[in-house]
Protein backbone atom coordinates (compact mmCIF):
# COMPACT_ATOMS: atom_id res chain seq x y z
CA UNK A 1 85.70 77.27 87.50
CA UNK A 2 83.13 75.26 89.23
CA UNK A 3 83.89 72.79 92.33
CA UNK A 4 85.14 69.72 90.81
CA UNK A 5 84.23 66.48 92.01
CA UNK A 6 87.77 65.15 91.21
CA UNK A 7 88.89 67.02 93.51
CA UNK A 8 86.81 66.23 96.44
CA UNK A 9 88.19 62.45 95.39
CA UNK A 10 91.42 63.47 95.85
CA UNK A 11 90.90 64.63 99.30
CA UNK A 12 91.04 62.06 102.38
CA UNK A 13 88.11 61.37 103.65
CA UNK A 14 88.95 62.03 107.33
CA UNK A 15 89.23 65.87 105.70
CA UNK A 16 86.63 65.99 103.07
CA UNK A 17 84.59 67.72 105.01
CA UNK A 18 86.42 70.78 106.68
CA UNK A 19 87.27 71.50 102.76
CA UNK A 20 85.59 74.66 100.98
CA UNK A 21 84.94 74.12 97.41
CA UNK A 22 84.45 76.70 94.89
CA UNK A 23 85.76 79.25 97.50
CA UNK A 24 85.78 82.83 96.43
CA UNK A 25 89.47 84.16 96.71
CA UNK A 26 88.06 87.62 96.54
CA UNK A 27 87.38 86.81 99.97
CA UNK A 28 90.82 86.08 101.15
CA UNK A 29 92.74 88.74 99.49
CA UNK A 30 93.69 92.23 100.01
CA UNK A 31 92.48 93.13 96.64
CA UNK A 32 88.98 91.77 97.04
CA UNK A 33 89.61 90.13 93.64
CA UNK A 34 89.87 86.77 92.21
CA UNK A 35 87.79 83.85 91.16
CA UNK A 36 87.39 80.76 93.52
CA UNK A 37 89.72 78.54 94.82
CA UNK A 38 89.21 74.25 93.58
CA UNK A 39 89.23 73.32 97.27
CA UNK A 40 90.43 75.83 100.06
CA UNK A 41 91.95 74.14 103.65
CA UNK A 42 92.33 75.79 106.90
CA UNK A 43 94.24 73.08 109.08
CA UNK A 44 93.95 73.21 112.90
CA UNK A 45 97.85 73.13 113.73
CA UNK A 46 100.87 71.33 112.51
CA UNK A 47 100.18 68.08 112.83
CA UNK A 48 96.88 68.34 110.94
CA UNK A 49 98.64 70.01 108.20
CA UNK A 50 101.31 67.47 107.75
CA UNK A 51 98.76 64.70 108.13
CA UNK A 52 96.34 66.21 105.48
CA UNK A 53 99.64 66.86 102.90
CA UNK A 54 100.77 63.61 103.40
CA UNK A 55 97.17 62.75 102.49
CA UNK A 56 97.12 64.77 99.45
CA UNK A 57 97.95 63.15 95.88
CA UNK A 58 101.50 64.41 94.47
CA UNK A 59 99.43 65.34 91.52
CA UNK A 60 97.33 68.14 93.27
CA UNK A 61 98.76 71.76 92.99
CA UNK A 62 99.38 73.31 96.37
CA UNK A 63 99.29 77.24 97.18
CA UNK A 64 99.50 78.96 100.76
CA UNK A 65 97.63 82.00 101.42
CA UNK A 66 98.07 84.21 104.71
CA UNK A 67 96.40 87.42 104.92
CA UNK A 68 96.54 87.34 100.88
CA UNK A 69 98.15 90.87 100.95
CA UNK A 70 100.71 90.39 98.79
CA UNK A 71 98.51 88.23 96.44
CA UNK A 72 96.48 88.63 92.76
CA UNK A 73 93.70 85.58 91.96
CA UNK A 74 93.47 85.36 88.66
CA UNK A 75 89.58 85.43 87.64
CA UNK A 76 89.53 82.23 86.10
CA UNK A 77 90.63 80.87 90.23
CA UNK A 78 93.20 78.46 91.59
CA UNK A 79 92.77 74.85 90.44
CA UNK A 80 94.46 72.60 93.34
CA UNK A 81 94.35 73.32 97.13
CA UNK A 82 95.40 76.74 98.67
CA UNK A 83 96.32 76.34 102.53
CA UNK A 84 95.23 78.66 104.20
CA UNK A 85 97.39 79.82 107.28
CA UNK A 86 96.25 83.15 108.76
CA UNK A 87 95.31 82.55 112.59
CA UNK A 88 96.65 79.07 112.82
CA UNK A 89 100.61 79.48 113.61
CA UNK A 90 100.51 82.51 115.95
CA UNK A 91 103.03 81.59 118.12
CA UNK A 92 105.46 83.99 119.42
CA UNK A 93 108.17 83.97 122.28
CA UNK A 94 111.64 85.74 123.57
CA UNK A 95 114.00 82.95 123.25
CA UNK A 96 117.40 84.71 123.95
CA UNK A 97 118.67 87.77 124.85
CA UNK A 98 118.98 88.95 121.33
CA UNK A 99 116.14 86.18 119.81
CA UNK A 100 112.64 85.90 119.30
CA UNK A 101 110.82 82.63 117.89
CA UNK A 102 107.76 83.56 115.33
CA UNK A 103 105.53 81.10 113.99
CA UNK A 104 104.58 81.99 110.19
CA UNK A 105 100.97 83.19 111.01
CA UNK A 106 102.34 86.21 113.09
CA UNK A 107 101.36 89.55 111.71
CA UNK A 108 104.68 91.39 111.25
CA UNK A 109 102.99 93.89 112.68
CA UNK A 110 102.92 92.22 115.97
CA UNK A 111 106.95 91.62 116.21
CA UNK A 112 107.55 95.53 115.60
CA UNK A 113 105.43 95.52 118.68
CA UNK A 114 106.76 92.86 120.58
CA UNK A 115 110.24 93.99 119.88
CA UNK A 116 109.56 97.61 120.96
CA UNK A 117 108.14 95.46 124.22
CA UNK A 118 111.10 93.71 124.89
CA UNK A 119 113.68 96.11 124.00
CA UNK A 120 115.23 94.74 120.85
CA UNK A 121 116.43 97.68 118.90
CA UNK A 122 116.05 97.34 115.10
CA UNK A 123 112.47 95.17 114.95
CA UNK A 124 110.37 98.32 114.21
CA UNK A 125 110.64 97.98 110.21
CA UNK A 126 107.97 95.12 110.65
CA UNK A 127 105.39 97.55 110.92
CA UNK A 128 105.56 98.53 107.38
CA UNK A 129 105.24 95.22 106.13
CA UNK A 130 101.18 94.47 105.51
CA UNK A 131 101.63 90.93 105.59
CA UNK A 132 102.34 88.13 107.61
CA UNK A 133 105.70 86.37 108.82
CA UNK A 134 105.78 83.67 106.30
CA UNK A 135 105.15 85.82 103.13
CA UNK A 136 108.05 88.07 104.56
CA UNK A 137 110.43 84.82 105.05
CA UNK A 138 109.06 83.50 100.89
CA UNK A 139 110.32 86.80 99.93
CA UNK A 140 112.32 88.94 102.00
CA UNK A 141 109.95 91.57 102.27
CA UNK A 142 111.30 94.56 103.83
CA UNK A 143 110.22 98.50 104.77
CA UNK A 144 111.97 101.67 105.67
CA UNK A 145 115.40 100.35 104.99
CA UNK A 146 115.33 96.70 106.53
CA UNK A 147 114.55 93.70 105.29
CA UNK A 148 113.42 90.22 107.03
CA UNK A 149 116.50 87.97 105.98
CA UNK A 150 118.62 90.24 108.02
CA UNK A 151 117.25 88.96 111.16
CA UNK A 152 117.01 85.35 110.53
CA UNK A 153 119.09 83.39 112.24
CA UNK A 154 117.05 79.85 111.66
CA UNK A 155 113.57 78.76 110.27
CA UNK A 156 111.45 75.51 110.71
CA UNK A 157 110.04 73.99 107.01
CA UNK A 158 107.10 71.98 105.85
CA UNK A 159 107.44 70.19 102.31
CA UNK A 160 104.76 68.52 100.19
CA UNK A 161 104.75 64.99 102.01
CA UNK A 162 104.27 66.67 105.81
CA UNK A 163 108.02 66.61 106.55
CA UNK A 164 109.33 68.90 109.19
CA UNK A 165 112.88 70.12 108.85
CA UNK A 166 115.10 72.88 110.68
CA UNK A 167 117.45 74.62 108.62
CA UNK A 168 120.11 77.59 108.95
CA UNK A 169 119.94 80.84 107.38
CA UNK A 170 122.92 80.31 105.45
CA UNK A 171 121.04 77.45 103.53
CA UNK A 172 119.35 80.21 101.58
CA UNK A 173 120.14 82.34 98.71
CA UNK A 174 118.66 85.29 99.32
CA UNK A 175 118.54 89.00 97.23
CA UNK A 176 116.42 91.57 97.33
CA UNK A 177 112.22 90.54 97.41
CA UNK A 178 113.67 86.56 96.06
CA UNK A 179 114.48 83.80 98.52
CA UNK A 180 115.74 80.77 97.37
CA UNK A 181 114.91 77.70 99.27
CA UNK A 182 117.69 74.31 99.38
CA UNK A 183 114.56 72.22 98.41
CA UNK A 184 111.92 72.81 96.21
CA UNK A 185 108.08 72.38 97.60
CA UNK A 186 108.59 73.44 101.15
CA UNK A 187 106.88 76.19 103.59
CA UNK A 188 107.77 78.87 105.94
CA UNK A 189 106.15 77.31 109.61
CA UNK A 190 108.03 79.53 112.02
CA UNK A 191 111.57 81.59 112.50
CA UNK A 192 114.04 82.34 114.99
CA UNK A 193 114.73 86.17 114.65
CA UNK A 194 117.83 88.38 115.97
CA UNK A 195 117.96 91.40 117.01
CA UNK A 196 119.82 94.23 119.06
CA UNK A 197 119.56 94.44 123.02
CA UNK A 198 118.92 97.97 123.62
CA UNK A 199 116.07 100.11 124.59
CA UNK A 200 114.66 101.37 120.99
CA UNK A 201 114.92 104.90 120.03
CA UNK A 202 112.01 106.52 121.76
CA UNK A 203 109.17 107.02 119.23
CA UNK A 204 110.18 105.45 116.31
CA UNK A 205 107.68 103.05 116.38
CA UNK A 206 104.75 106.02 115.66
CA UNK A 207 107.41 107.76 113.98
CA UNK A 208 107.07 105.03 111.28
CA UNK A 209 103.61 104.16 111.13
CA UNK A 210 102.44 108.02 110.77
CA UNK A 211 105.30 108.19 107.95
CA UNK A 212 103.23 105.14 106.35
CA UNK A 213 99.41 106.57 106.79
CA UNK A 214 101.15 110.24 105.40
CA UNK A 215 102.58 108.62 102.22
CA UNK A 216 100.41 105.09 101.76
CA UNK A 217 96.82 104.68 101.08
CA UNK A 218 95.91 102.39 103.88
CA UNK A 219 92.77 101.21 104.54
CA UNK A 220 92.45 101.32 100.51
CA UNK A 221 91.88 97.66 98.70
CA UNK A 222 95.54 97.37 97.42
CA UNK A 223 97.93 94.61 97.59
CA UNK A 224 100.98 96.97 98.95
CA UNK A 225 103.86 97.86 96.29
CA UNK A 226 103.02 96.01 93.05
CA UNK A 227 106.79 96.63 91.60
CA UNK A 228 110.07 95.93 92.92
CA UNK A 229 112.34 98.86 93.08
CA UNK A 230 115.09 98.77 90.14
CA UNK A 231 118.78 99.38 91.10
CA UNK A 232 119.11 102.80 92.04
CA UNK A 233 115.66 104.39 92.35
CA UNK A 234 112.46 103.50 93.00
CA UNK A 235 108.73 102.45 91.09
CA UNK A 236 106.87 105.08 92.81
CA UNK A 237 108.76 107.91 91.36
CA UNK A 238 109.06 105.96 88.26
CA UNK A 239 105.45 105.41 87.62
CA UNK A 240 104.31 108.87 88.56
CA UNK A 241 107.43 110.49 86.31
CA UNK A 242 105.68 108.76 83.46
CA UNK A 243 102.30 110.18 84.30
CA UNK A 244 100.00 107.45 85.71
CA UNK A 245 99.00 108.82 88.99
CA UNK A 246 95.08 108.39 88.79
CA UNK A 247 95.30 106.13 85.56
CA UNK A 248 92.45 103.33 85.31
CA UNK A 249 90.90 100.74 84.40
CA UNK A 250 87.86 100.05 85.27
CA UNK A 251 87.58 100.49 89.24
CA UNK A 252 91.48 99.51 89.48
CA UNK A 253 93.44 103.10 89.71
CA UNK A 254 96.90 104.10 90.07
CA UNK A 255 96.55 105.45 93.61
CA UNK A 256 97.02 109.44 93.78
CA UNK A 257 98.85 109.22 97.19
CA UNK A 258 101.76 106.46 96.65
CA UNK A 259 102.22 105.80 92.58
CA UNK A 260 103.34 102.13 93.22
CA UNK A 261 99.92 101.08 94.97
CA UNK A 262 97.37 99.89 92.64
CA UNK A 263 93.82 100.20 94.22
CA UNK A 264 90.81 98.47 93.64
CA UNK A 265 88.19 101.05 94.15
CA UNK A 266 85.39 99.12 94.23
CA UNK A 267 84.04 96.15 91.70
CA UNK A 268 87.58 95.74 89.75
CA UNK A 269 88.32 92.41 88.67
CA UNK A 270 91.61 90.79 88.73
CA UNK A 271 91.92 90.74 84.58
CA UNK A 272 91.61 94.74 85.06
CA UNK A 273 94.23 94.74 88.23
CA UNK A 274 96.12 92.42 85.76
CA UNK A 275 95.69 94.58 82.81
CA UNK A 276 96.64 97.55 84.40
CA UNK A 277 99.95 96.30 86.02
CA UNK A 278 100.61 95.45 82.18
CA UNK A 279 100.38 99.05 80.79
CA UNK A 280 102.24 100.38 84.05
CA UNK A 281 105.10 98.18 83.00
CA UNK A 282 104.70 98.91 79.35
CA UNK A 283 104.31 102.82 79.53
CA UNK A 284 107.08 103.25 82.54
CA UNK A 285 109.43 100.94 79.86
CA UNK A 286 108.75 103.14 77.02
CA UNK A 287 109.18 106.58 78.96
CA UNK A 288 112.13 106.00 81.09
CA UNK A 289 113.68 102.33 79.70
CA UNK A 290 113.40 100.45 82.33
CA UNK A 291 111.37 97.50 82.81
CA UNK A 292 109.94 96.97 86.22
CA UNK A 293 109.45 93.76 87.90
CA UNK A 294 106.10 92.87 90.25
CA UNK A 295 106.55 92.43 93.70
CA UNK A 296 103.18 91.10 93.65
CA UNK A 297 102.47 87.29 93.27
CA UNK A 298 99.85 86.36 90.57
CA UNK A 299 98.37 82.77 90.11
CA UNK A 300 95.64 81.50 88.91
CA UNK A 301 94.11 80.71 85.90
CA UNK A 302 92.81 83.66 83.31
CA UNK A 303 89.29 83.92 82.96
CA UNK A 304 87.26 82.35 80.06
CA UNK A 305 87.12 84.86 77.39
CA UNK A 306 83.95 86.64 76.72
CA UNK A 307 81.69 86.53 73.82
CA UNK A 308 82.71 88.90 71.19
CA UNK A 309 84.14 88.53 66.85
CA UNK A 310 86.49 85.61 66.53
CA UNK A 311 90.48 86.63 67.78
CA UNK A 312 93.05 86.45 65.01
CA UNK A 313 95.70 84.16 65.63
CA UNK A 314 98.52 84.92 68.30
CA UNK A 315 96.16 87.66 69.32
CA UNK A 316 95.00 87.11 73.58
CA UNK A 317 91.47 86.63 74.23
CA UNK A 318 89.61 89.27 74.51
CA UNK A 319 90.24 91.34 78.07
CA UNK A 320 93.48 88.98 78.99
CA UNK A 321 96.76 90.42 78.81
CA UNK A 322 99.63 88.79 76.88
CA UNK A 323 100.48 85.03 77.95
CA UNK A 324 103.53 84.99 80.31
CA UNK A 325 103.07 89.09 81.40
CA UNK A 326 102.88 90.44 85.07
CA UNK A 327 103.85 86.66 86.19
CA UNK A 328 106.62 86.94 89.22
């Protein structure tokens, strides 16, 4: 997808040029995978972003990116204007006792630490979570037993037109890896997050993060777990029951230490990180009867197809899985 001047049109002016076009999302994901991004906005602080959205024709798609770890590009790329957020709200500060204050940006790694810091019991899970505050608020990520709704006590929103707004915890409905937002077409900017007031049990912390290197493939191109874990057991044991530990596609594998990472191990393109999230879910159906849900967010548009014999009708173009599959 080349840059489009449309979109540059659509863009004010006064931001034109602080605006990447054509950006490669490989770049900005944990996958290393993905075609480019239409236009791709990093804005200074809030103000700038609600100025620029407010800015921004209604007509012009709108995605937000962190650290992109939880995150597939389709090859084809993102037509509209991803926001990118990592390093801009970093903000973080004891409030209360028993409260913190996080602005979205804040690796959740960081609030395991600051927690352990401070002496709030219970904050530790956050170091399993790859990501960054706000993709754990969109969808209650969680780790070791905890998850990040549990905690919240308030949040701070953006919508589409720049509006601020604070709302209560109890204005969300919120299940395991779904949140539900009141209004449609707002953002995660920051959180108010509760915890216990006692000295942490002694060692957890690197209790849980050697745990994590001893059963995860970190430092591996992966996005984290692609599946959700059904009712009652989990996608790891699930996947590697049914025999795809080491399965591959191209230079996207079925990682040999933790069955529910995907990995790309080297030059794998989205359509095969796509393709092979599609026969996980198809083979781990077929063996054991139960579908399998991503946890993993895919966007973007497929690539074009490549030259080959004509398709027969209803058949997908050639290397592009099913329309509708993997989509969470």
């Amino acid at each position: 997808m080349p840059p489009s001047e449309g979109i540059k049109q659509m863009i004010a002016a006064t931001f034109r040029a602080r605006v990447r076009y054509g950006e490669p999302m490989s770049a900005h994901t944990s996958w290393h995978a993905g075609g480019p991004a239409e236009a791709h906005f990093t804005p200074r602080d809030r103000d700038d972003l609600a100025a620029f959205l407010r800015a921004l024709p209604a007509q012009v798609p709108v995605y937000w990116v962190g650290l992109g770890s939880n995150l597939l590009v389709r090859d084809g790329g993102i037509r509209g204007v991803v926001i990118a957020t990592a390093g801009v709200f970093t903000r973080i500060e004891r409030r209360a006792e028993r409260r913190i204050y996080c602005e979205a940006s804040v690796p959740c790694a960081r609030i395991a630490r600051a927690c352990v810091r401070w002496e709030l019991a219970d904050g530790e899970f956050f170091s399993g979570i790859p990501g960054l505050l706000g993709g754990a608020l969109a969808m209650n990520a969680g780790a070791f037993g905890d998850e990040t709704w549990r905690h919240v006590v308030s949040v701070q929103t953006l919508d589409r037109r720049g509006r601020q707004y604070a709302r209560e915890a109890g204005e969300f409905r919120v299940g395991y890896r779904e949140v539900v937002l009141p209004a449609a077409h707002e953002w995660f900017l920051a959180a108010e997050l509760q915890f216990e007031p006692r000295v942490p049990e002694p060692g957890k912390l690197q209790a849980l993060l050697t745990r994590r290197r001893e059963t995860q493939p970190l430092g591996a191109w992966s996005c984290g777990s692609v599946f959700k874990n059904p009712p009652g057991d989990y996608a790891a044991r699930l996947i590697e029951a049914a025999g795809l530990k080491g399965y591959r596609i191209g230079d996207a594998v079925v990682s040999e230490k933790h069955a529910n990472f995907i990995l790309n191990t080297g030059h794998a393109s989205a359509t095969q990180i796509e393709q092979l999230i599609l026969h996980v879910r198809a083979t781990v159906e077929r063996v054991h009867g139960v579908r399998l849900e991503p946890e993993v967010r895919i966007v973007g548009e497929p690539a074009p197809p490549l030259p080959g014999p004509p398709q027969l009708p209803g058949q997908p173009p050639t290397g592009q899985p099913p329309p509708g599959e993997g989509r969470c």
